[in-house]
Protein backbone atom coordinates (compact mmCIF):
# COMPACT_ATOMS: atom_id res chain seq x y z
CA UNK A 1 41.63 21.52 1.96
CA UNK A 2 42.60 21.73 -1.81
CA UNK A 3 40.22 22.07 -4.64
CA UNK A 4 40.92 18.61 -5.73
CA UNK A 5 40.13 17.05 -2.53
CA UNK A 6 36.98 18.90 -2.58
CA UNK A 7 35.60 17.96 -5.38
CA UNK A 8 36.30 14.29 -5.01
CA UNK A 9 34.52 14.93 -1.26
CA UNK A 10 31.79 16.47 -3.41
CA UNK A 11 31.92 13.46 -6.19
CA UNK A 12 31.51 10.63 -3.08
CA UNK A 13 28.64 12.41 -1.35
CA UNK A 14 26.63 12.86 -4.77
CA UNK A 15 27.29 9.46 -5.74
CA UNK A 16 26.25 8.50 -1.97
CA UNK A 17 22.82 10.22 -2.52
CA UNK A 18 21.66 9.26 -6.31
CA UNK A 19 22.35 5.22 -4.49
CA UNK A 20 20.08 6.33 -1.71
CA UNK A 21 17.45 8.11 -3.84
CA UNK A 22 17.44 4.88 -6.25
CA UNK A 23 17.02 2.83 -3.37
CA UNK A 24 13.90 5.11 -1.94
CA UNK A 25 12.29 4.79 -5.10
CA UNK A 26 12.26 1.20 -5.19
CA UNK A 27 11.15 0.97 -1.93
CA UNK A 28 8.21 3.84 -2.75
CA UNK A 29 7.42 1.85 -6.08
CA UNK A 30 6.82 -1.31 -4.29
CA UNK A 31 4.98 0.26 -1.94
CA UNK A 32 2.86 1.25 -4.35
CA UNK A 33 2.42 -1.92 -6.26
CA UNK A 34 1.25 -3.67 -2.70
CA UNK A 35 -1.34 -0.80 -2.10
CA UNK A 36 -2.67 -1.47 -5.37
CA UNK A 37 -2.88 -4.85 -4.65
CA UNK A 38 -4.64 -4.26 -1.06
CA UNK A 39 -6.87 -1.76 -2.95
CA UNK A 40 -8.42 -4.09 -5.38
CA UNK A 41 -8.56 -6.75 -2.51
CA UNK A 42 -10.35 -4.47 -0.40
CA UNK A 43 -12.82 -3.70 -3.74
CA UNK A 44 -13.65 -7.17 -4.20
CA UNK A 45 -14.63 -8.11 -0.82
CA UNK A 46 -16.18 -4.89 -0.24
CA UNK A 47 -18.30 -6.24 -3.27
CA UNK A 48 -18.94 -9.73 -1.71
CA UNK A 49 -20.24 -8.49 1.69
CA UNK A 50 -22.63 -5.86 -0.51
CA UNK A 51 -23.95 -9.20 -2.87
CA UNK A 52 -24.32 -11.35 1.05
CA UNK A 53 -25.58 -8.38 2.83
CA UNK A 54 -28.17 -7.94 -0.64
CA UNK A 55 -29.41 -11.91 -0.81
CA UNK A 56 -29.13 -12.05 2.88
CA UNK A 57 -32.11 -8.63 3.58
CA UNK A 58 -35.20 -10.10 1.76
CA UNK A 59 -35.80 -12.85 3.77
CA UNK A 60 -37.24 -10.40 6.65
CA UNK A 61 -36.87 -9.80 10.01
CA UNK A 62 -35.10 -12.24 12.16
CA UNK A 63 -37.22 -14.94 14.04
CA UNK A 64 -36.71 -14.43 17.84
CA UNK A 65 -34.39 -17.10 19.79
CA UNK A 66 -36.16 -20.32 20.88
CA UNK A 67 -36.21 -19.18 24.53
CA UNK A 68 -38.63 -16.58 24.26
């Protein structure tokens, strides 16, 4: 194998990997962008069963079924 044929071997597969690496870190930053999303989702109803659970304890205990 000649030098020239080496380096455009060389040139192909580097050119090969910066297209993969470009297309990891899209993938990685959209990732990212829906686990933010699931985060804050996850915050907010997190938040709504504390404010249910809250208005939902002061009424006291729970009145026993009608068959008993």
């Amino acid at each position: 194998m000649d030098e020239a044929t080496r380096i455009d071997r060389l040139e192909m597969r580097l050119t090969e990997q910066d297209a993969t690496i470009e297309d990891l870190n899209r993938t990685v930053t959209e990732q990212w962008r829906v686990i933010d999303r699931l985060v804050r989702q996850l915050d907010l109803l997190r938040e709504q069963v504390e404010e249910a659970a809250a208005r939902a304890a002061p009424r006291g205990p729970e009145p026993p079924p009608p068959h008993y």
